[in-house]
Structures are given as structure tokens and as C-alpha cells.
PDB file of N, CA and C in Angstrom:
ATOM      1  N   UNK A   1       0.852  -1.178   0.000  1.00  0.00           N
ATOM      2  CA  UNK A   1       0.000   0.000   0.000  1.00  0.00           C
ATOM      3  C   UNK A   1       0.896   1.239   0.000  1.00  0.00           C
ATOM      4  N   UNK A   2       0.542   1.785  -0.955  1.00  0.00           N
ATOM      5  CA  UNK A   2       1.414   3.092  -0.654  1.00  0.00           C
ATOM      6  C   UNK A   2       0.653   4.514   0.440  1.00  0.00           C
ATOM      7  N   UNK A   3       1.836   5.576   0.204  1.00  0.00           N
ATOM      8  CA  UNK A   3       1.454   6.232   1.254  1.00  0.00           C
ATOM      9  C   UNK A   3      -0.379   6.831   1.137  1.00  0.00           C
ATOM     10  N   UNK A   4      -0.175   7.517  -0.262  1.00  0.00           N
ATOM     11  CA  UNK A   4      -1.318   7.581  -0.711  1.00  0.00           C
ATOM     12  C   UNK A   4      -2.624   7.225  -0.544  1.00  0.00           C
ATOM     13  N   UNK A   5      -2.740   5.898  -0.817  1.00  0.00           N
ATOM     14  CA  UNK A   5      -3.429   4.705  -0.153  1.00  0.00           C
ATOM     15  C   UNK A   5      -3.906   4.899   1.453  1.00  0.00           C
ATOM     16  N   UNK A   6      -2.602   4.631   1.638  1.00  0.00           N
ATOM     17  CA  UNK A   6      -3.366   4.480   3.183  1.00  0.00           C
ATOM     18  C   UNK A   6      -3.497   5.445   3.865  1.00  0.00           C
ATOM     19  N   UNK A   7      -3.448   6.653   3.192  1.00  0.00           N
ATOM     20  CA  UNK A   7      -3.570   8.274   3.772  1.00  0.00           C
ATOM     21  C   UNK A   7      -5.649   8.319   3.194  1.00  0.00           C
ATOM     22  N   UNK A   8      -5.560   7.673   2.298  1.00  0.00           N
ATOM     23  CA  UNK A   8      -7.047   7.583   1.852  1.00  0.00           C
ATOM     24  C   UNK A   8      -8.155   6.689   2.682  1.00  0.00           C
ATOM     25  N   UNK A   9      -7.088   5.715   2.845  1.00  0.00           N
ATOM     26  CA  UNK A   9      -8.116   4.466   3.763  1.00  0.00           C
ATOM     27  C   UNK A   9      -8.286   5.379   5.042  1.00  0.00           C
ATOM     28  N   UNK A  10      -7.066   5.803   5.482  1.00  0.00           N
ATOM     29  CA  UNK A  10      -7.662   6.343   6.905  1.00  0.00           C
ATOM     30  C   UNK A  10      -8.470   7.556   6.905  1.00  0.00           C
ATOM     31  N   UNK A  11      -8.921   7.795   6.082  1.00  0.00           N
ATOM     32  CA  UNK A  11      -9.698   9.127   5.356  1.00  0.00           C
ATOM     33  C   UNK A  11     -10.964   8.382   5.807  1.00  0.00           C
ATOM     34  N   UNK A  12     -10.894   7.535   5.138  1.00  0.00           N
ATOM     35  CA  UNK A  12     -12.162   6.364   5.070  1.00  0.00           C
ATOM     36  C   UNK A  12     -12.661   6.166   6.474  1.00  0.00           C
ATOM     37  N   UNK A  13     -11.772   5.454   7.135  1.00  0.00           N
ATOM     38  CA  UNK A  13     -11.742   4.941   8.247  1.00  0.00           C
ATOM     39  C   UNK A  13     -12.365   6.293   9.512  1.00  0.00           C
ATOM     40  N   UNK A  14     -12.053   7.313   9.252  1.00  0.00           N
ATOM     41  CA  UNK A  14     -12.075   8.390  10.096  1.00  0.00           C
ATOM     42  C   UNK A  14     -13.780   8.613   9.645  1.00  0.00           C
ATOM     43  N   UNK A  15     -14.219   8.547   8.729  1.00  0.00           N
ATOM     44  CA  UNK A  15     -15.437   8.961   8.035  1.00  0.00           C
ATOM     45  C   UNK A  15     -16.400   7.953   8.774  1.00  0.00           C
ATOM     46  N   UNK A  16     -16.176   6.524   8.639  1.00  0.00           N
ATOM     47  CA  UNK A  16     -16.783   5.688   9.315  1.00  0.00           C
ATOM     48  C   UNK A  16     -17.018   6.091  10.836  1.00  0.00           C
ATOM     49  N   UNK A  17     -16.065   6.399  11.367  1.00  0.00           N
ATOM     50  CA  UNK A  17     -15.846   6.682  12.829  1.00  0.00           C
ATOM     51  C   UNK A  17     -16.823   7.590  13.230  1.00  0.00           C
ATOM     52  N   UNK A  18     -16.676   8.912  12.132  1.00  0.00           N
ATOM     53  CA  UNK A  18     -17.031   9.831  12.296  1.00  0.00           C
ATOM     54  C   UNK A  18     -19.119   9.596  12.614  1.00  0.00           C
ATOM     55  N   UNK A  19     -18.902   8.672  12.020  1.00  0.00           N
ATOM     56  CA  UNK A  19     -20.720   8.551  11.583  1.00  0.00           C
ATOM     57  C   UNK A  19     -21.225   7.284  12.948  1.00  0.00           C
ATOM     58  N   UNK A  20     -20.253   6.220  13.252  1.00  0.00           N
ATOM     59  CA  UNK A  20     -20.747   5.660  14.515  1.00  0.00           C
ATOM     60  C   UNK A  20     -20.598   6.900  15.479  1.00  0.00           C
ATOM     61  N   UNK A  21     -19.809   7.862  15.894  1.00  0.00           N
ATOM     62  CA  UNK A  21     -19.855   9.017  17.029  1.00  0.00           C
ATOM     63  C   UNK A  21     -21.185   9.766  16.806  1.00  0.00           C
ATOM     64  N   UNK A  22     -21.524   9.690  15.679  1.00  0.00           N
ATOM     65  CA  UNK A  22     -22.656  10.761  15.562  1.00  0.00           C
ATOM     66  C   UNK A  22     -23.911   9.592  15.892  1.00  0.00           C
ATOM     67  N   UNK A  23     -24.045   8.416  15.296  1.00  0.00           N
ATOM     68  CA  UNK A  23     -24.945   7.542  15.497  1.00  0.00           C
ATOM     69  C   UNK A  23     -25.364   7.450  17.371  1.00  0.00           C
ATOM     70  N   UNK A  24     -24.153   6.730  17.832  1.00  0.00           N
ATOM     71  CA  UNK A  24     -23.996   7.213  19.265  1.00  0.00           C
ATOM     72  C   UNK A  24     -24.531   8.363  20.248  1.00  0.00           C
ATOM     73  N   UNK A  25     -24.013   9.640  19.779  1.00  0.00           N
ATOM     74  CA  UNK A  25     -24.943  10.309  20.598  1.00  0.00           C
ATOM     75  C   UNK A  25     -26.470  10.800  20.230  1.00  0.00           C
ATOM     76  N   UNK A  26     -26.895  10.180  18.995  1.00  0.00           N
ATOM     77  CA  UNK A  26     -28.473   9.992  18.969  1.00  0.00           C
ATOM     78  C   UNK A  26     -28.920   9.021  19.781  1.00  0.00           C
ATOM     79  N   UNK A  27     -28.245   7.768  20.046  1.00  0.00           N
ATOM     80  CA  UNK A  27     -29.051   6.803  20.649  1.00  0.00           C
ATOM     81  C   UNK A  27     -29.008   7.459  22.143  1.00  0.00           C
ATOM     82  N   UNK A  28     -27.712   7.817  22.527  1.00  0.00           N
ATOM     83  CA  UNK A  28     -27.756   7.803  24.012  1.00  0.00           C
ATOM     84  C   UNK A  28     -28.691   9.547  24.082  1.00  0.00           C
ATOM     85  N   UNK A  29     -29.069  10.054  23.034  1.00  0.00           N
ATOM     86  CA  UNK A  29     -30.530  11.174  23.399  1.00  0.00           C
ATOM     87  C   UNK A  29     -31.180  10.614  23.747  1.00  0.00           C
ATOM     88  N   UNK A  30     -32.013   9.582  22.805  1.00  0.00           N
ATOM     89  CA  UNK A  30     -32.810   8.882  22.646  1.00  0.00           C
ATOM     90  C   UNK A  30     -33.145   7.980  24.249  1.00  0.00           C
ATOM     91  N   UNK A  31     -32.186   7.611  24.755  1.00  0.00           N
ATOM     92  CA  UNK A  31     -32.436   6.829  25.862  1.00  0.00           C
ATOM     93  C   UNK A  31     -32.424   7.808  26.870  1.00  0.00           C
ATOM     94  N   UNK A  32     -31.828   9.161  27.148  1.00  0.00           N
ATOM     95  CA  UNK A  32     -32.214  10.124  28.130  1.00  0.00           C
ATOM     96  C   UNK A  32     -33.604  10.830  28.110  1.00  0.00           C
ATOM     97  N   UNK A  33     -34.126  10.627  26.699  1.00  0.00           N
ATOM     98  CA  UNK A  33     -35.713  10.942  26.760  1.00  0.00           C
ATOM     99  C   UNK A  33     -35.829   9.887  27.172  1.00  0.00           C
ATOM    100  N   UNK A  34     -36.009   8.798  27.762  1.00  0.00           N
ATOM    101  CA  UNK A  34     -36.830   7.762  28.273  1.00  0.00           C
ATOM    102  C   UNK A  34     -36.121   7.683  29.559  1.00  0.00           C
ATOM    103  N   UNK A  35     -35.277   7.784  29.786  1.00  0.00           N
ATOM    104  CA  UNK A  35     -35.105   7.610  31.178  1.00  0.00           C
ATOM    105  C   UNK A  35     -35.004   9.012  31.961  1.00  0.00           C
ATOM    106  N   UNK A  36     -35.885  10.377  30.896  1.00  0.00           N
ATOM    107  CA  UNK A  36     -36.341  11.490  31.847  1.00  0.00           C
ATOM    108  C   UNK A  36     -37.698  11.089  32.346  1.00  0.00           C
ATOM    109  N   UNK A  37     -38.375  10.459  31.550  1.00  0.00           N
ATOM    110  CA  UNK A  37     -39.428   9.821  31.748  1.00  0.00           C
ATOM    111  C   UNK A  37     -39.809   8.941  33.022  1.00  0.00           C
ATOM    112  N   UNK A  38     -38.299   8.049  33.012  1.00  0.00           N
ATOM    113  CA  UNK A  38     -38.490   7.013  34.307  1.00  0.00           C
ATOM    114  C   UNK A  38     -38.704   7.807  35.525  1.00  0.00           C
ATOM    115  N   UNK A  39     -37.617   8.664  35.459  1.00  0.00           N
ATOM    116  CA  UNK A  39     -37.857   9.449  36.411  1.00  0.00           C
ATOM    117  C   UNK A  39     -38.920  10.295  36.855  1.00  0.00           C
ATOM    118  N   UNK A  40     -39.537  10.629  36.048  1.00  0.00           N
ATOM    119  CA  UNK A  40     -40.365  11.524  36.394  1.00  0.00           C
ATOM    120  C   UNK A  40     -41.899  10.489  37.200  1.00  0.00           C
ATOM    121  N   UNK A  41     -41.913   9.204  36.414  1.00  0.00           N
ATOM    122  CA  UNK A  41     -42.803   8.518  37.210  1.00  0.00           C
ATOM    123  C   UNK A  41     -42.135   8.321  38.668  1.00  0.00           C
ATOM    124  N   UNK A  42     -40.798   7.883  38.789  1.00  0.00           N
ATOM    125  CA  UNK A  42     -40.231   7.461  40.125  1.00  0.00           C
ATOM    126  C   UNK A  42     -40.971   8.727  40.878  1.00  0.00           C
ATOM    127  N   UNK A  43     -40.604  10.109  40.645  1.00  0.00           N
ATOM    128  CA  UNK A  43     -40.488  11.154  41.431  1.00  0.00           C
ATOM    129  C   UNK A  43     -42.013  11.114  41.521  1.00  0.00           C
ATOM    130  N   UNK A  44     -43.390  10.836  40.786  1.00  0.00           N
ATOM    131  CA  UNK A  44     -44.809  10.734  41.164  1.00  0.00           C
ATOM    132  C   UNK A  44     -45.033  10.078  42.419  1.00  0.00           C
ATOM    133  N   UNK A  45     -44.414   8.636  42.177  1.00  0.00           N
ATOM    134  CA  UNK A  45     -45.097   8.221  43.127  1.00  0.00           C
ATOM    135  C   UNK A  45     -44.129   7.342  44.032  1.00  0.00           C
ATOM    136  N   UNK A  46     -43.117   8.622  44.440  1.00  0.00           N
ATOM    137  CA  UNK A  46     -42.087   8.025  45.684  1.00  0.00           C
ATOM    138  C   UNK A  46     -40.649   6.950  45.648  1.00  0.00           C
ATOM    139  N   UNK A  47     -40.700   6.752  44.288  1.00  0.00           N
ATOM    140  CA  UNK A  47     -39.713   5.776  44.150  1.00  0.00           C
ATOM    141  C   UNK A  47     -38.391   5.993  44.054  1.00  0.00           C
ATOM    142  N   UNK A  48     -37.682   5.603  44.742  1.00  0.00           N
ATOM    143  CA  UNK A  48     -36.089   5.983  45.098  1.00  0.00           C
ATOM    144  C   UNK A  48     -35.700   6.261  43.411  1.00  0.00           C
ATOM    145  N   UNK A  49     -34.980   6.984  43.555  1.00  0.00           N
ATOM    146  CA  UNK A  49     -33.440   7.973  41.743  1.00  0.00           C
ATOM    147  C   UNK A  49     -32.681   6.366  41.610  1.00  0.00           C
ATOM    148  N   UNK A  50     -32.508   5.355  42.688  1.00  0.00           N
ATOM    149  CA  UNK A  50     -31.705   4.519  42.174  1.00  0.00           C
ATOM    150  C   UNK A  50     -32.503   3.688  42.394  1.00  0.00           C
ATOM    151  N   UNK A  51     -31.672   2.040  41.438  1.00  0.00           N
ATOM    152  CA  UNK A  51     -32.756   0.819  41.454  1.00  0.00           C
ATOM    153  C   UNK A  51     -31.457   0.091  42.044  1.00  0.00           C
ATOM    154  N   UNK A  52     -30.423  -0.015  42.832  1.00  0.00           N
ATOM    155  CA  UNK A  52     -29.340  -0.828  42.769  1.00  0.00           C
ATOM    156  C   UNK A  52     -29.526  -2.612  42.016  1.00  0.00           C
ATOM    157  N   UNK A  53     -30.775  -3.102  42.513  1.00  0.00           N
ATOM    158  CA  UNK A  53     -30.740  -4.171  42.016  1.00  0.00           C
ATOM    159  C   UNK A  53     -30.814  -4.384  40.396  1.00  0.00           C
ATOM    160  N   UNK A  54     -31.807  -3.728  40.494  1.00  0.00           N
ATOM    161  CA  UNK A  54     -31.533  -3.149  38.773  1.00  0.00           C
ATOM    162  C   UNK A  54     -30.571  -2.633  37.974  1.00  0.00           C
ATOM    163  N   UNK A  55     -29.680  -2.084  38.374  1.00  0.00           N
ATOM    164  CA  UNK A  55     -28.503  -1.699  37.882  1.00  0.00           C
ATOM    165  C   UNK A  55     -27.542  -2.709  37.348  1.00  0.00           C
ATOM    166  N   UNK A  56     -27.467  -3.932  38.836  1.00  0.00           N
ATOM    167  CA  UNK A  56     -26.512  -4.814  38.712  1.00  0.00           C
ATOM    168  C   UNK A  56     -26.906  -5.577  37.626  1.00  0.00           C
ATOM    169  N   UNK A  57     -28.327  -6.018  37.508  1.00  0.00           N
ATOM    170  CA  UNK A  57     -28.983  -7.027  36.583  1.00  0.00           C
ATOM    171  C   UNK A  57     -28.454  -6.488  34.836  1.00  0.00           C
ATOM    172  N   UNK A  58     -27.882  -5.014  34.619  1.00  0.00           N
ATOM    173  CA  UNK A  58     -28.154  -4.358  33.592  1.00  0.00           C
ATOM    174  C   UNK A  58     -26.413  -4.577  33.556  1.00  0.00           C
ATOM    175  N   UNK A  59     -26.001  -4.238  34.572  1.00  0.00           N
ATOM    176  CA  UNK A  59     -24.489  -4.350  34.431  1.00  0.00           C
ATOM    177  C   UNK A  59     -23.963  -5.854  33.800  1.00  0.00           C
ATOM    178  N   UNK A  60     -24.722  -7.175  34.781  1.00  0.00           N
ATOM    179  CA  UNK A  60     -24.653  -7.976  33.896  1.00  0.00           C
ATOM    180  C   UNK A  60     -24.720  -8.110  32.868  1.00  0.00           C
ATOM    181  N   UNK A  61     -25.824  -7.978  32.252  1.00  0.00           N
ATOM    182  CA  UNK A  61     -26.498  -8.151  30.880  1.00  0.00           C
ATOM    183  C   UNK A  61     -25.521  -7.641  29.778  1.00  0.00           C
ATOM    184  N   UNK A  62     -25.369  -6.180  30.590  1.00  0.00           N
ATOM    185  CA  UNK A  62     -24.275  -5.601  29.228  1.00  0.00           C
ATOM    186  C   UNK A  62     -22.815  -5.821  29.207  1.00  0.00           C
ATOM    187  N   UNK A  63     -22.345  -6.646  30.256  1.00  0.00           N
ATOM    188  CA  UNK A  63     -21.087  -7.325  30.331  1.00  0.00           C
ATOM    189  C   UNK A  63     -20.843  -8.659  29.350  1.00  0.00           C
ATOM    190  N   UNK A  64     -22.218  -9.551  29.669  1.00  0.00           N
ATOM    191  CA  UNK A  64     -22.571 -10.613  28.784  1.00  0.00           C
ATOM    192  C   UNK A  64     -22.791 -10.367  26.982  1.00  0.00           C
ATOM    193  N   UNK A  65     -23.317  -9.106  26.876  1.00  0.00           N
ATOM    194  CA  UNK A  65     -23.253  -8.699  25.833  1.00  0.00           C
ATOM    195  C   UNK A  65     -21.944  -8.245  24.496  1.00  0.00           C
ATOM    196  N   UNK A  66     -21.305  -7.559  25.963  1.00  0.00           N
ATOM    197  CA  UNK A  66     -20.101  -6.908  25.159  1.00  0.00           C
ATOM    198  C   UNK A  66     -18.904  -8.221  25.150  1.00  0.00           C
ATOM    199  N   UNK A  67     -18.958  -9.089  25.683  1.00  0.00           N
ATOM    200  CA  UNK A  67     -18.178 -10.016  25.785  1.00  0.00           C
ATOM    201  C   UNK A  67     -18.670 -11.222  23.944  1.00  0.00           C
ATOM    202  N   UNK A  68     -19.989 -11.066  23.925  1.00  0.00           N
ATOM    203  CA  UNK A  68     -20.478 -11.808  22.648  1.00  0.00           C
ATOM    204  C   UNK A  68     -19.848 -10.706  21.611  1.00  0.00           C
ATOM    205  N   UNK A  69     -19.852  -9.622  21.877  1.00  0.00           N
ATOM    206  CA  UNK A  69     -19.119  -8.822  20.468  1.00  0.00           C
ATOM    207  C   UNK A  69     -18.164  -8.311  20.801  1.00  0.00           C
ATOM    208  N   UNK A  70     -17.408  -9.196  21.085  1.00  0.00           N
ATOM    209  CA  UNK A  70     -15.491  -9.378  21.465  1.00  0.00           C
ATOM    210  C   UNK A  70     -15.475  -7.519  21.816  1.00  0.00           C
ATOM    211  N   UNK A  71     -16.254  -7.573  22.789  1.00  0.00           N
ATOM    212  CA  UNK A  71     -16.089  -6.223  23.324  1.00  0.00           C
ATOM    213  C   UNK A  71     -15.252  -6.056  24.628  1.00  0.00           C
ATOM    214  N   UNK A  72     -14.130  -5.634  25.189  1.00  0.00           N
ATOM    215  CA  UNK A  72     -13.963  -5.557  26.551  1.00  0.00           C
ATOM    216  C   UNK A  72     -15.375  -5.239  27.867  1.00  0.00           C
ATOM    217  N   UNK A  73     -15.650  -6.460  28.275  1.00  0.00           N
ATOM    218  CA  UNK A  73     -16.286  -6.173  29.499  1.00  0.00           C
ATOM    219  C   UNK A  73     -16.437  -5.149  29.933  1.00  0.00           C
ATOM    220  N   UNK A  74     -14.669  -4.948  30.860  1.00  0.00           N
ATOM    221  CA  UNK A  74     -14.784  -4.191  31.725  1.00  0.00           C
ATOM    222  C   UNK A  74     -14.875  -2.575  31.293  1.00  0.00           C
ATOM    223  N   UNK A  75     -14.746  -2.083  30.190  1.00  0.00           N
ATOM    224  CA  UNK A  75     -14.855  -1.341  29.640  1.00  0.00           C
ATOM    225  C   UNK A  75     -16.651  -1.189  29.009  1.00  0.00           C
ATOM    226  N   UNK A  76     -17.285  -1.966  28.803  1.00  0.00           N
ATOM    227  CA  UNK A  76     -18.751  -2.190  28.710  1.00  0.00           C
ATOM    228  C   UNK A  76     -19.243  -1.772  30.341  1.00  0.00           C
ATOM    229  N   UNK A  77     -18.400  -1.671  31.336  1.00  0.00           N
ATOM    230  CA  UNK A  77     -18.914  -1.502  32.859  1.00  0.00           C
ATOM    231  C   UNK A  77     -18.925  -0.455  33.170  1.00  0.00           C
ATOM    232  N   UNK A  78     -17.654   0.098  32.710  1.00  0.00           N
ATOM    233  CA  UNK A  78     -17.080   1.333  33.211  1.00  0.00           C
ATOM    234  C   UNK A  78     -18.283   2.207  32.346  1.00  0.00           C
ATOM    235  N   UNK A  79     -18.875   2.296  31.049  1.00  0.00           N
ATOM    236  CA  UNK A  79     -19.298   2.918  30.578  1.00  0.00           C
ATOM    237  C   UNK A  79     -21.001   3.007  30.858  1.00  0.00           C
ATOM    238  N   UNK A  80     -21.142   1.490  31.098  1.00  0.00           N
ATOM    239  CA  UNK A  80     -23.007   1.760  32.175  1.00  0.00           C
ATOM    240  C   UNK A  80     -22.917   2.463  33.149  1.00  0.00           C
ATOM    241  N   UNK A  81     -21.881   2.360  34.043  1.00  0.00           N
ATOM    242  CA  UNK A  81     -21.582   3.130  34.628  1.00  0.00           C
ATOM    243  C   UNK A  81     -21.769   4.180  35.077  1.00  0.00           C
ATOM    244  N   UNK A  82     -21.201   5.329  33.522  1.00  0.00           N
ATOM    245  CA  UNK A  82     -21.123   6.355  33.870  1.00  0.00           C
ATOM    246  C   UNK A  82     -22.550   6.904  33.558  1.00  0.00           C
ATOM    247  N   UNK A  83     -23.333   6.119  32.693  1.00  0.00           N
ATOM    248  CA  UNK A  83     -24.069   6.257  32.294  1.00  0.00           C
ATOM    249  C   UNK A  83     -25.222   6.259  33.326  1.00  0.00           C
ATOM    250  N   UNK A  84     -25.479   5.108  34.130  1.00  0.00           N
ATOM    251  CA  UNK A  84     -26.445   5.226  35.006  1.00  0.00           C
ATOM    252  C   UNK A  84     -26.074   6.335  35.871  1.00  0.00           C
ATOM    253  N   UNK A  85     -24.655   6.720  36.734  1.00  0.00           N
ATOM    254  CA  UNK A  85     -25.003   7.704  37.887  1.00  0.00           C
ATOM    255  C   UNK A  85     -25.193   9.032  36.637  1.00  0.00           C
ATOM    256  N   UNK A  86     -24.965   9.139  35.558  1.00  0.00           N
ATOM    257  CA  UNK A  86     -25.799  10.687  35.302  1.00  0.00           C
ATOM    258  C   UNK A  86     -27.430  10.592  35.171  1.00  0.00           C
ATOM    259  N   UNK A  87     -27.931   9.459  34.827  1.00  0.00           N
ATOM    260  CA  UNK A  87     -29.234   9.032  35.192  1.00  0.00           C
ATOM    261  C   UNK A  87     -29.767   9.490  36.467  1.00  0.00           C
ATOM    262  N   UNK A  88     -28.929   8.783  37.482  1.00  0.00           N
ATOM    263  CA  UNK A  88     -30.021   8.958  38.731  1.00  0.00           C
ATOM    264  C   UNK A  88     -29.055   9.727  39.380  1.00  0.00           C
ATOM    265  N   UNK A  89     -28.246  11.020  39.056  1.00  0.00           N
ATOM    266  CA  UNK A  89     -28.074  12.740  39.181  1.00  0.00           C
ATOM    267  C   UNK A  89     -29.423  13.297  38.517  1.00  0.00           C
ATOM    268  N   UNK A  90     -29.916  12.581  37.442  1.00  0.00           N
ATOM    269  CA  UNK A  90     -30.660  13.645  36.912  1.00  0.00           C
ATOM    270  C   UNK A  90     -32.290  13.134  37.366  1.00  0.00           C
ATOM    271  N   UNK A  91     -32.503  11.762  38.054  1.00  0.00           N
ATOM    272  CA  UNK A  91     -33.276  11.664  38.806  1.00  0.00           C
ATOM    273  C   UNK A  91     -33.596  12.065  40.275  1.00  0.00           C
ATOM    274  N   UNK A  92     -32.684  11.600  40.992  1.00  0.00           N
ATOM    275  CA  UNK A  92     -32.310  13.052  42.219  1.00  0.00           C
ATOM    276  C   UNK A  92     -33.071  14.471  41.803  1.00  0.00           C
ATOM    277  N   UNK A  93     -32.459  15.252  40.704  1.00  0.00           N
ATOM    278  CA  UNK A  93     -32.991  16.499  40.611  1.00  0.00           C
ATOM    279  C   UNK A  93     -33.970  16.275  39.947  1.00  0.00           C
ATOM    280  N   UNK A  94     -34.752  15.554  39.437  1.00  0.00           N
ATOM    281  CA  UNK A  94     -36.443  15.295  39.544  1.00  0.00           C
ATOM    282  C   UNK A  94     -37.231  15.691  40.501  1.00  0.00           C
ATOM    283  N   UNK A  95     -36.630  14.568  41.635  1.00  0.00           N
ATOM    284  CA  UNK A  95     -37.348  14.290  42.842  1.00  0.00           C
ATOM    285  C   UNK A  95     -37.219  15.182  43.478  1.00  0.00           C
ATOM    286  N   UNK A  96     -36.237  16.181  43.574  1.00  0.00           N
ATOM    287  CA  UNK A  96     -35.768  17.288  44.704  1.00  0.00           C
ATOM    288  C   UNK A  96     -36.906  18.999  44.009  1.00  0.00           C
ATOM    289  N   UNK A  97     -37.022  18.663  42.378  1.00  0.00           N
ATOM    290  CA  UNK A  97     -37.853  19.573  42.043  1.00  0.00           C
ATOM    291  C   UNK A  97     -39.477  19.359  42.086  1.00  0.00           C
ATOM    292  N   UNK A  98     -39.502  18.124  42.429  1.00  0.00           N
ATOM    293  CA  UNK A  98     -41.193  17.133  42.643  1.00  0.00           C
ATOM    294  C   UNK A  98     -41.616  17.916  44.452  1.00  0.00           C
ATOM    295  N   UNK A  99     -40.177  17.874  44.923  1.00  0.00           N
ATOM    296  CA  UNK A  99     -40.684  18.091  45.894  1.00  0.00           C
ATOM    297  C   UNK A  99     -40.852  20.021  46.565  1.00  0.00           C
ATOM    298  N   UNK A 100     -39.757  20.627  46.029  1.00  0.00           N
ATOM    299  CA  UNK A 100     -40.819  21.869  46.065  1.00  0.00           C
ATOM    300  C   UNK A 100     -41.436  22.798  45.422  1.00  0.00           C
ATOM    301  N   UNK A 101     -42.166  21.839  44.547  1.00  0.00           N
ATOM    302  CA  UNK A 101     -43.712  22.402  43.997  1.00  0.00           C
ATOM    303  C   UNK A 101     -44.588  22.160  45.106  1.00  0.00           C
TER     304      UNK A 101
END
């Protein structure tokens, strides 16, 4: 391959990238409209910002998952992760605005 070449492929390659990053943060919109939602039922009718048991069950799942698409686990963990505590930060401030109305 010359330089050319592979100055093009990674042209390529960057383009691809470029379009899973953008794909990505549509989905993870997409799932913060629904889990503004969760929250907002939790905060109706009393239900704790966190599910711990639920979490773990999800942590599994997506460990089991990322492991079927030769994904690093622990890196599939680290990233529910971060994902759930901005969830239930942003359920917290649901519940904390549920409560003085």
C-alpha cells in the first residue's frame, strides 16, 4: 500500500468513525428521553433515583453482551456506569424539584 493509499483508507476509516460518534450520541438522546421519563414517574409516586438491584442485573447483561461482540467487558462496565449515575443525578434532581412544587 502506498502512502497515498493508506492516507485515503484512513480518510475512510475516520469517516466511518465519524458517523458511529454521531450515530452514538443519537441513541444515548434517545435513551435520556426515556429515562427522563423514568424518572419523572419514580419522582410521582415516591420511588427511590436509584434501582441498585436493577442496575446490577443491567451491568450484567451488558457485560454478557459486550463479551459476545469481542467487546472488553470491563470497559462495557465502566461505561453503564457512567451512564447510570448521570441518570439517577438527573433523577435526584427530579425528585428534589417534585418536591418543592
Amino acid at each position: 500500500m502506498t502512502d497515498a493509499e493508506a492516507h485515503a483508507e484512513l480518510l475512510r476509516l475516520r469517516g466511518s468513525i465519524d458517523n458511529l460518534d454521531s450515530a452514538l450520541v443519537h441513541l444515548l438522546a434517545e435513551r435520556f428521553k426515556v429515562t427522563q421519563r423514568v424518572g419523572e414517574l419514580k419522582a410521582e409516586h415516591g420511588f427511590p433515583p436509584a434501582d441498585p438491584s436493577r442496575e446490577q442485573r443491567q451491568i450484567e447483561r451488558l457485560r454478557a453482551l459486550a463479551q459476545d461482540a469481542r467487546l472488553d467487558p470491563e470497559f462495557a462496565e465502566k461505561f453503564l456506569n457512567f451512564i447510570v449515575r448521570e441518570v439517577v443525578r438527573h433523577h435526584e434532581r427530579i425528585a428534589a424539584e417534585r418536591q418543592q412544587d
